[in-house]
Structures are given as structure tokens and as C-alpha cells.
N, C-alpha and C. Protein backbone atom coordinates (compact mmCIF):
# COMPACT_ATOMS: atom_id res chain seq x y z
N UNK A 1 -54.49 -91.43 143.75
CA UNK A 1 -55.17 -92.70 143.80
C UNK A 1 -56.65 -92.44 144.00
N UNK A 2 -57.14 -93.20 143.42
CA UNK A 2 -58.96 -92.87 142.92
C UNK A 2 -59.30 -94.43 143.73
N UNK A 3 -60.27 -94.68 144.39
CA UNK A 3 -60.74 -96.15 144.77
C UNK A 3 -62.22 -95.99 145.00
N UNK A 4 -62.79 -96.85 144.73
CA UNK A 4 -64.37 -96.59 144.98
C UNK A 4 -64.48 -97.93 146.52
N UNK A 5 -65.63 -96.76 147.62
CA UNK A 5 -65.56 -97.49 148.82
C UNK A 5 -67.29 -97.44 148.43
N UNK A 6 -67.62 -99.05 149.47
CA UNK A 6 -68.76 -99.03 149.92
C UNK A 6 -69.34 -98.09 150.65
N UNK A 7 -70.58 -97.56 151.46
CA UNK A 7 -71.03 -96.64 152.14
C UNK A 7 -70.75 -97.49 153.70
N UNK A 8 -70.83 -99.00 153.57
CA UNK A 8 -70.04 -99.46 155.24
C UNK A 8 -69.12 -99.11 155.51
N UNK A 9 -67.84 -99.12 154.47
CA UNK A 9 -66.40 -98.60 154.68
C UNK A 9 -65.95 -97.62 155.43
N UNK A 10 -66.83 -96.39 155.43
CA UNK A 10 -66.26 -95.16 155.73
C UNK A 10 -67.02 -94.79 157.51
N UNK A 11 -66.21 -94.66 158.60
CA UNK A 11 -66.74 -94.34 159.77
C UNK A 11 -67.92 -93.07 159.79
N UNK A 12 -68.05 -92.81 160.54
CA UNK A 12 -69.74 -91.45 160.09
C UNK A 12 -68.42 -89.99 159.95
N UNK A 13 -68.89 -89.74 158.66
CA UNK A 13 -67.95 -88.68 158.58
C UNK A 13 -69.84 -87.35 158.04
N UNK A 14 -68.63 -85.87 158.46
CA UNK A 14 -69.15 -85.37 158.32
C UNK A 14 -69.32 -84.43 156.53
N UNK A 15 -70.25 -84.61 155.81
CA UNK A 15 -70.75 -84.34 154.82
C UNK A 15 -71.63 -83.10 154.65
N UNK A 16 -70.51 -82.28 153.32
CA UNK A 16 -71.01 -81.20 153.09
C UNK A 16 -71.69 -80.74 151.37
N UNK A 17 -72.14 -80.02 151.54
CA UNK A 17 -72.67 -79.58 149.59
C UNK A 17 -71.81 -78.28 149.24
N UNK A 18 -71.58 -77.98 148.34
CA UNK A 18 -70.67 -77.16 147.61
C UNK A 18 -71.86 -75.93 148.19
N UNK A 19 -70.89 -74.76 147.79
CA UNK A 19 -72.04 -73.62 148.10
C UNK A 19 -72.46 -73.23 146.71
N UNK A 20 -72.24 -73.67 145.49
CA UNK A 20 -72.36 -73.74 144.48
C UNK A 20 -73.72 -74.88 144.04
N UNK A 21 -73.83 -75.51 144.48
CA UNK A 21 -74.91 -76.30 144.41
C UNK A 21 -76.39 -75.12 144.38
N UNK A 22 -77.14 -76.07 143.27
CA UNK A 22 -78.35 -75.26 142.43
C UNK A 22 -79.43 -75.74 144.11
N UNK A 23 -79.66 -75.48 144.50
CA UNK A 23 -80.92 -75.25 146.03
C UNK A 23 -82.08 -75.69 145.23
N UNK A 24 -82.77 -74.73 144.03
CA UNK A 24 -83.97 -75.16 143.45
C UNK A 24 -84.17 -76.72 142.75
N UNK A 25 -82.42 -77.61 142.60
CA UNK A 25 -82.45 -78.71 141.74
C UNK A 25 -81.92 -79.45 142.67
N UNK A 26 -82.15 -80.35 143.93
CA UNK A 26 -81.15 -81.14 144.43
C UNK A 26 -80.97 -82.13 144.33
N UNK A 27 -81.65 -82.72 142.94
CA UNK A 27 -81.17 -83.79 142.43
C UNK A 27 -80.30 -83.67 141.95
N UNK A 28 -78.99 -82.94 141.47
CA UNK A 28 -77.81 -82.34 141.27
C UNK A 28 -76.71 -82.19 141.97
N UNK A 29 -76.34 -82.58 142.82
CA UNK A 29 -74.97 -82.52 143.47
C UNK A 29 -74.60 -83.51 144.29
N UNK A 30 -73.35 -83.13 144.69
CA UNK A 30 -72.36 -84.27 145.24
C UNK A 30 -72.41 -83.41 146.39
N UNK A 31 -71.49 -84.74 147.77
CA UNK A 31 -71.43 -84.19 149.15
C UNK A 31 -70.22 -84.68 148.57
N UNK A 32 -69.35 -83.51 149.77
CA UNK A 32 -67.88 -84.14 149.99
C UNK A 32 -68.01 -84.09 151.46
N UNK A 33 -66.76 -85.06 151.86
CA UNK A 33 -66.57 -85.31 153.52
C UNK A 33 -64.68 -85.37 153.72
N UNK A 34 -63.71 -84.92 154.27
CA UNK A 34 -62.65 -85.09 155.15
C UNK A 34 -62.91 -85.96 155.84
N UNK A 35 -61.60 -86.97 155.72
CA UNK A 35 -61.44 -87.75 156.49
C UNK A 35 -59.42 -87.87 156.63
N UNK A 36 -59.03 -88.91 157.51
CA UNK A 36 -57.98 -88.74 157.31
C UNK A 36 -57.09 -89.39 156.45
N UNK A 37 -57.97 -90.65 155.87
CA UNK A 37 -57.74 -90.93 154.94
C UNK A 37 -57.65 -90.69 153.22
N UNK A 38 -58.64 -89.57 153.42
CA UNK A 38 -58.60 -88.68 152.21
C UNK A 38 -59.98 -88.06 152.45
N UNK A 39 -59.93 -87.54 151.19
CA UNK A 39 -61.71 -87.19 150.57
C UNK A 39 -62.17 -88.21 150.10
N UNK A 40 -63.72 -88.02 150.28
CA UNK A 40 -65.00 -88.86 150.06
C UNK A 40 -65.80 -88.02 149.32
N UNK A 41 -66.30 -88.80 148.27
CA UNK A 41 -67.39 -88.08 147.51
C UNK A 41 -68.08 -88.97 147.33
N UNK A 42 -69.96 -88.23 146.95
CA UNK A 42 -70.93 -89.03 146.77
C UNK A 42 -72.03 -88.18 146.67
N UNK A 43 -73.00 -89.18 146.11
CA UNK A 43 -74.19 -88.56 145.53
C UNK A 43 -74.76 -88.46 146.45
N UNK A 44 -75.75 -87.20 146.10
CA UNK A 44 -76.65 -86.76 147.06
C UNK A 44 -77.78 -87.01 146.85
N UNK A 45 -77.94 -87.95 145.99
CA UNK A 45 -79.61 -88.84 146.21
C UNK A 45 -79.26 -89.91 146.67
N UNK A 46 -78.30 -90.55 146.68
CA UNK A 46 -77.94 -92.05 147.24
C UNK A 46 -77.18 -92.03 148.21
N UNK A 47 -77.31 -91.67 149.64
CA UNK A 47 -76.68 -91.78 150.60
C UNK A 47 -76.43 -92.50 150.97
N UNK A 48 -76.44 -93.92 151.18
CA UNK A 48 -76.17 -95.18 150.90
C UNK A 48 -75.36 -96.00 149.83
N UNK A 49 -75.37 -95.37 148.86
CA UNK A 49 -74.76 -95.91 147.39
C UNK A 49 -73.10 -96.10 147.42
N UNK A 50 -72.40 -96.05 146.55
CA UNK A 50 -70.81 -95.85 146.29
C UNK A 50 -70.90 -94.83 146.44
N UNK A 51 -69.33 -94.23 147.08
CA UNK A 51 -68.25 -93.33 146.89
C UNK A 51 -67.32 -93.82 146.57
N UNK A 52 -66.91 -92.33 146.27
CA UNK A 52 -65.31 -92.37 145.73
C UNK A 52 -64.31 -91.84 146.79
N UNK A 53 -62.92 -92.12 146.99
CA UNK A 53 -62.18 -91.91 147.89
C UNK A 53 -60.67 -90.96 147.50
N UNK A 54 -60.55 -89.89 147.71
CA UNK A 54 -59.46 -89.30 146.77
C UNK A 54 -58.24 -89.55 147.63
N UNK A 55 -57.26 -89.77 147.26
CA UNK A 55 -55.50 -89.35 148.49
C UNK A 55 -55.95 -87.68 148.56
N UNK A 56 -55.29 -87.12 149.42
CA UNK A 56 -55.30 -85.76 149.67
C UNK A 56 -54.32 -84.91 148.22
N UNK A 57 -53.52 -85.80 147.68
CA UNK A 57 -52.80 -85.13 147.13
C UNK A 57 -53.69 -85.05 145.23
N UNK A 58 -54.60 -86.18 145.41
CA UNK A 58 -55.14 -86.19 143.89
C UNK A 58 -56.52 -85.11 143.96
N UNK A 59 -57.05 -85.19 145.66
CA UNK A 59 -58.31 -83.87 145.39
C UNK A 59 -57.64 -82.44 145.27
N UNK A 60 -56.43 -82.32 145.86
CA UNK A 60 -55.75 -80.62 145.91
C UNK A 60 -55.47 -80.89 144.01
N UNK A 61 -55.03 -81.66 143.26
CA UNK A 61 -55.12 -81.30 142.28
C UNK A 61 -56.02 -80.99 141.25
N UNK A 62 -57.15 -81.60 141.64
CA UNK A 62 -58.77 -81.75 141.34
C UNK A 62 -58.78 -80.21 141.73
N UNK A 63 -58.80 -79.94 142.97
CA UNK A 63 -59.83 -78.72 143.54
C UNK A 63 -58.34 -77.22 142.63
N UNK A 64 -57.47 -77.72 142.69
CA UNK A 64 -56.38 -76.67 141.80
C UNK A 64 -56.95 -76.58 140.12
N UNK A 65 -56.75 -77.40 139.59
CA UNK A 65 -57.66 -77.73 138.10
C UNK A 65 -58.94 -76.94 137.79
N UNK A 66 -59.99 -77.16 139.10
CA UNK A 66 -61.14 -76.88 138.85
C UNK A 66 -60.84 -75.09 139.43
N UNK A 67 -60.64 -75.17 139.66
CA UNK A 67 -60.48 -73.55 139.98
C UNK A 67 -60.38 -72.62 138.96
N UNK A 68 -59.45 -72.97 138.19
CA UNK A 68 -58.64 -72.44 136.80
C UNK A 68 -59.80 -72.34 135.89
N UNK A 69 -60.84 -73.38 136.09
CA UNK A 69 -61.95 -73.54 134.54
C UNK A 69 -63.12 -72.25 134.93
């Protein structure tokens, strides 16, 4: 299940950058955050803006998928 949350929605979670993220470009990447409701993703110029909210079981297939490429 995929749902897009407001930035009020989500209690202060803690938000991280891939270690893959370009340092010289940071107009380029996403934060992810754990929660117990799932994963949270979101842009990292709009900290305020939409996220997206994954079930735990649709990001392990995401983060399984992306592994493989």
C-alpha cells in the first residue's frame, strides 16, 4: 500500500539521506524515515511538502528490487 501523507500527519520522525546521495548536488535526493507505521519518503528540498508512506512489506520489496538493478 502506497498513500501520500501531509507533512502534519507524520509525528517528528527521524530522517535520513541514502549514503548514495551525490553531496556536490543536493538538490537530488530523497530522505527516508522509520516509523511504525511504515516508511516515509520525501524530498529533500521540500521539507514541508508531501510524502509518501510505504507498508513495511511494499518498501522490503522496493529496497529487494532495487538491489538487483
Amino acid at each position: 500500500m502506497i498513500r501520500k501523507v501531509s507533512a502534519g500527519d507524520a509525528p517528528a520522525l527521524e530522517w535520513f539521506k541514502s549514503s548514495y546521495s551525490d553531496s556536490s548536488n543536493s538538490s537530488e535526493c530523497v530522505e527516508v524515515a522509520a516509523a511504525p507505521d511504515g516508511i516515509h519518503v520525501r524530498d529533500s528540498k521540500n521539507l514541508l511538502g508531501p510524502r509518501l508512506a510505504f507498508a513495511p512489506a511494499a518498501w522490503a520489496g522496493f529496497v529487494s528490487y532495487a538491489s538487483e538493478e
